[in-house]
N, C-alpha and C. Protein backbone atom coordinates (compact mmCIF):
# COMPACT_ATOMS: atom_id res chain seq x y z
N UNK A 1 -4.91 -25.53 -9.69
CA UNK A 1 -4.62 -24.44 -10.59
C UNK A 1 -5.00 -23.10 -9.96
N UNK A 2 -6.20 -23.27 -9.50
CA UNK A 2 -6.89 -21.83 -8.44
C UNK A 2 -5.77 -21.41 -7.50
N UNK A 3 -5.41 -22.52 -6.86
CA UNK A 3 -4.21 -21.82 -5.35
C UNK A 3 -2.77 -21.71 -6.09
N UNK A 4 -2.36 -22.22 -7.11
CA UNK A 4 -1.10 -21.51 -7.93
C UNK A 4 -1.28 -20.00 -8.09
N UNK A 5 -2.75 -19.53 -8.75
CA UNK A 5 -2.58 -18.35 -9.55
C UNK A 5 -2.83 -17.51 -7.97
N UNK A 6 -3.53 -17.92 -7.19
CA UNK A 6 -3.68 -17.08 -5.79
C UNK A 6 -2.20 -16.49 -4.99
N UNK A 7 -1.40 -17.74 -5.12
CA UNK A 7 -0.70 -17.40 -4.63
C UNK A 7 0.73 -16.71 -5.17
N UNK A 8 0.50 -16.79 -7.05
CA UNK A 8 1.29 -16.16 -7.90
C UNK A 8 0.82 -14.78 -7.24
N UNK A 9 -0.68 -14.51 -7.19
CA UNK A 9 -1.09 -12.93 -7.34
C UNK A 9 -0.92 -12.64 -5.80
N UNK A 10 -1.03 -12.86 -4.45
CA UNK A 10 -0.26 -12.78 -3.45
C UNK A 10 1.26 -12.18 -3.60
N UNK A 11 1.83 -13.43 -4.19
CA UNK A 11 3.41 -12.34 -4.38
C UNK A 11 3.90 -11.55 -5.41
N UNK A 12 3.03 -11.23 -6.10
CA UNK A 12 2.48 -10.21 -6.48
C UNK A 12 2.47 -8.79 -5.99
N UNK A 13 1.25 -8.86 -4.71
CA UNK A 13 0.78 -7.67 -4.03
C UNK A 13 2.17 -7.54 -3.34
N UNK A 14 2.64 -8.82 -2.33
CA UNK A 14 3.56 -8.80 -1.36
C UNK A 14 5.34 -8.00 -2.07
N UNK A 15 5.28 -8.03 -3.60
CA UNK A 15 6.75 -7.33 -4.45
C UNK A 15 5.98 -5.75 -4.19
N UNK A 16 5.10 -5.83 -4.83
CA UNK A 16 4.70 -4.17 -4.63
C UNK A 16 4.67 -3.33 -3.56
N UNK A 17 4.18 -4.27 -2.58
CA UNK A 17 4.32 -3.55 -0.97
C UNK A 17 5.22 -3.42 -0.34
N UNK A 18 6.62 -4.45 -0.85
CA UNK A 18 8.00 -4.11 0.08
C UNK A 18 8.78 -3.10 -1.05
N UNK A 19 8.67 -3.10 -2.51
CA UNK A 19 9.15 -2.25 -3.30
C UNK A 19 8.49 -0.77 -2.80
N UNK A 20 7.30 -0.67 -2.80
CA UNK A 20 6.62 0.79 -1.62
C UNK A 20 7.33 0.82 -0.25
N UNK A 21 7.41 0.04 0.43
CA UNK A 21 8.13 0.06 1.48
C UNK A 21 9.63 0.71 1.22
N UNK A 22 10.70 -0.08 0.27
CA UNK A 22 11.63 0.52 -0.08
C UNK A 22 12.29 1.12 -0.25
N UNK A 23 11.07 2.06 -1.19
CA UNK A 23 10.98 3.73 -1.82
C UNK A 23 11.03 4.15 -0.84
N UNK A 24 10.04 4.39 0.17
CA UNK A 24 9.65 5.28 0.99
C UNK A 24 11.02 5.03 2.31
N UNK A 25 11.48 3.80 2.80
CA UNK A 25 12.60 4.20 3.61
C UNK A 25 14.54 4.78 2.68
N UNK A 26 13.83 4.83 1.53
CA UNK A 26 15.26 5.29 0.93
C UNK A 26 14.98 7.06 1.08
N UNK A 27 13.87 7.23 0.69
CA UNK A 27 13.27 8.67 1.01
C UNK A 27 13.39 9.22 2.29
N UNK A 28 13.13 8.14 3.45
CA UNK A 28 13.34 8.84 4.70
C UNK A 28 15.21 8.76 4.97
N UNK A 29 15.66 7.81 4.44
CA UNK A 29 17.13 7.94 4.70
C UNK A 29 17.84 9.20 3.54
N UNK A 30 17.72 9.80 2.51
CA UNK A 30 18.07 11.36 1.58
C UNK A 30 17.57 12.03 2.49
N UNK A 31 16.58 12.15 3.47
CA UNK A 31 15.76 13.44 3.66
C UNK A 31 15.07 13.20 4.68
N UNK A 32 16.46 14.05 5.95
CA UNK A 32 15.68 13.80 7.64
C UNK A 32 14.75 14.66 7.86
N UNK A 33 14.60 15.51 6.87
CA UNK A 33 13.16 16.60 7.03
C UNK A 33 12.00 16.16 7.24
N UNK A 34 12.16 14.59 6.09
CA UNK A 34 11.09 14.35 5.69
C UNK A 34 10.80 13.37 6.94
N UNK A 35 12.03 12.70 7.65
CA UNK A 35 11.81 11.37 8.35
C UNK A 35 10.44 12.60 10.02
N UNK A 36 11.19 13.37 9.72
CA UNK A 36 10.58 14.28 10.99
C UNK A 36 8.93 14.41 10.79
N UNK A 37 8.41 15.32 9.35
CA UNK A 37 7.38 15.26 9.01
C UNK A 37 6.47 14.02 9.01
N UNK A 38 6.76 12.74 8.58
CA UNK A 38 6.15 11.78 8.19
C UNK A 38 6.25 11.05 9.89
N UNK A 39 7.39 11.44 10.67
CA UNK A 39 7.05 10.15 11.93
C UNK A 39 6.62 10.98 12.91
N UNK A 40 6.13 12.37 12.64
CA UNK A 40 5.57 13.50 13.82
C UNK A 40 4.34 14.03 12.82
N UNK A 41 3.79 13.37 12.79
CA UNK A 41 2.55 13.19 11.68
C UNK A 41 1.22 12.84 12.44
N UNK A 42 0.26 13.98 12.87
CA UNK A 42 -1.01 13.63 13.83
C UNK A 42 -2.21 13.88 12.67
N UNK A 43 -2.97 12.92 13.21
CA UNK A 43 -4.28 13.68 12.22
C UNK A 43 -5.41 13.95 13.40
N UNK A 44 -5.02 15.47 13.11
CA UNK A 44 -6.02 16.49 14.00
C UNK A 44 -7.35 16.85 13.43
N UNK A 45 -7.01 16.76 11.84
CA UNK A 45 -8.28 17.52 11.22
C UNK A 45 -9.54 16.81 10.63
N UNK A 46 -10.23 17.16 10.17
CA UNK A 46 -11.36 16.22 9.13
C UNK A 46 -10.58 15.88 7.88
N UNK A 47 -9.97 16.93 6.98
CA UNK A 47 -8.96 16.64 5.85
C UNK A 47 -7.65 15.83 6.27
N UNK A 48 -7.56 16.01 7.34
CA UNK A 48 -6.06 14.85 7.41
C UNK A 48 -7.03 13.08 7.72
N UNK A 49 -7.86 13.11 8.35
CA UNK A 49 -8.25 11.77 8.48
C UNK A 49 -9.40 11.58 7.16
N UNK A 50 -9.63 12.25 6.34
CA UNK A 50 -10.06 11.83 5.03
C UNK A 50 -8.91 12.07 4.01
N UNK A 51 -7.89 12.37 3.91
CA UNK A 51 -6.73 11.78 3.24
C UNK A 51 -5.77 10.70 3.61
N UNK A 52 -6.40 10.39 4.86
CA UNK A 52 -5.44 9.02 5.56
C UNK A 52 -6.85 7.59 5.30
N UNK A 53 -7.75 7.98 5.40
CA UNK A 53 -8.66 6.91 4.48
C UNK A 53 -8.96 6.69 2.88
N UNK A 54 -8.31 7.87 2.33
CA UNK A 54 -8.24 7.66 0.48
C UNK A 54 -7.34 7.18 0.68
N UNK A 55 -5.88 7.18 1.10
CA UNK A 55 -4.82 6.25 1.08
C UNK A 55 -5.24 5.06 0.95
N UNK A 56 -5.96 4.87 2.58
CA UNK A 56 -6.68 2.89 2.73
C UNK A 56 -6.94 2.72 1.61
N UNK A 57 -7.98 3.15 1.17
CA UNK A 57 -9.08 2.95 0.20
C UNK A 57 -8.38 2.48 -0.97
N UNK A 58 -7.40 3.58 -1.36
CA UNK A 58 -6.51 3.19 -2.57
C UNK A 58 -5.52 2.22 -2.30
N UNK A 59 -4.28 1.63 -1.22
CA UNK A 59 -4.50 0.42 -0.88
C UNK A 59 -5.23 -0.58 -1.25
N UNK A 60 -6.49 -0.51 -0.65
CA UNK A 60 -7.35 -1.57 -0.38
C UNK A 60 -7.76 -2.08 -2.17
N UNK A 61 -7.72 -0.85 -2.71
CA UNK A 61 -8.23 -1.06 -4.23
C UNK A 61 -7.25 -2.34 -4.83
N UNK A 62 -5.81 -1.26 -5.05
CA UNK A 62 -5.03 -1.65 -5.72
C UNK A 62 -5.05 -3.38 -5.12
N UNK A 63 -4.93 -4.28 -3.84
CA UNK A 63 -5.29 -5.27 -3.30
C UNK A 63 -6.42 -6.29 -4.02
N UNK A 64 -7.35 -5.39 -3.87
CA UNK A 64 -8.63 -6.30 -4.18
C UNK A 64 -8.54 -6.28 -6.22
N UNK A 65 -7.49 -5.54 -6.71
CA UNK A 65 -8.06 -5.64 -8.46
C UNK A 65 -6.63 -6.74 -8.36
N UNK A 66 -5.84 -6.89 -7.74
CA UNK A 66 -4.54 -8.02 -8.02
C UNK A 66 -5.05 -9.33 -7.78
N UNK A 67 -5.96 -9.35 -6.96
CA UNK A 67 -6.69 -10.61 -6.61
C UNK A 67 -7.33 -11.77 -7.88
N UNK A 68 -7.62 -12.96 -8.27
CA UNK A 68 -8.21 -13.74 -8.51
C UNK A 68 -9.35 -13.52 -9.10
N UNK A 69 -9.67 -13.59 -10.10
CA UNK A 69 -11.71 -13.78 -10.18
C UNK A 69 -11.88 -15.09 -10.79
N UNK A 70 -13.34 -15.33 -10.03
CA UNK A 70 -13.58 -17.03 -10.51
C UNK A 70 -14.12 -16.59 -12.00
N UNK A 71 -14.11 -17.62 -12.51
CA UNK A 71 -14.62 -17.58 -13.73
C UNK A 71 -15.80 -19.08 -14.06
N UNK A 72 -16.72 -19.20 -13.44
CA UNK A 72 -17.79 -20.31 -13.40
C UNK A 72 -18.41 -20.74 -14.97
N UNK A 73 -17.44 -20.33 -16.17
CA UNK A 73 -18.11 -20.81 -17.22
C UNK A 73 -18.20 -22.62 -17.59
């Protein structure tokens, strides 16, 4: 029953991440401005590499709350 719901909530994460995926190459195909900005994209600064780790972070969140919890009652 544990590795059903694991792997229900797996494809789960895995619909959300190619539906994000999706979005974002339908966005770069409307708008070569954007394909330029986003694939000539350096992080030089302290604020660009602490907004490229809130990304992770929020990632990593959204990941870890789709996940499983045991329930040992």
């Amino acid at each position: 029953m544990a590795l059903g719901s694991s792997q229900k909530s797996l494809g789960s994460i895995l619909k959300k991440g190619a539906l994000l995926l999706i979005l974002a190459l339908l966005a770069l195909l409307f708008d070569g401005t954007l394909a330029y900005d986003i694939l000539d994209y350096r992080l030089d600064s302290f604020s660009d590499w602490l907004g490229f780790f809130l990304v992770v972070v929020i990632l990593v969140t959204i990941a870890w709350v789709e996940t499983p919890k045991k329930n040992n009652k």
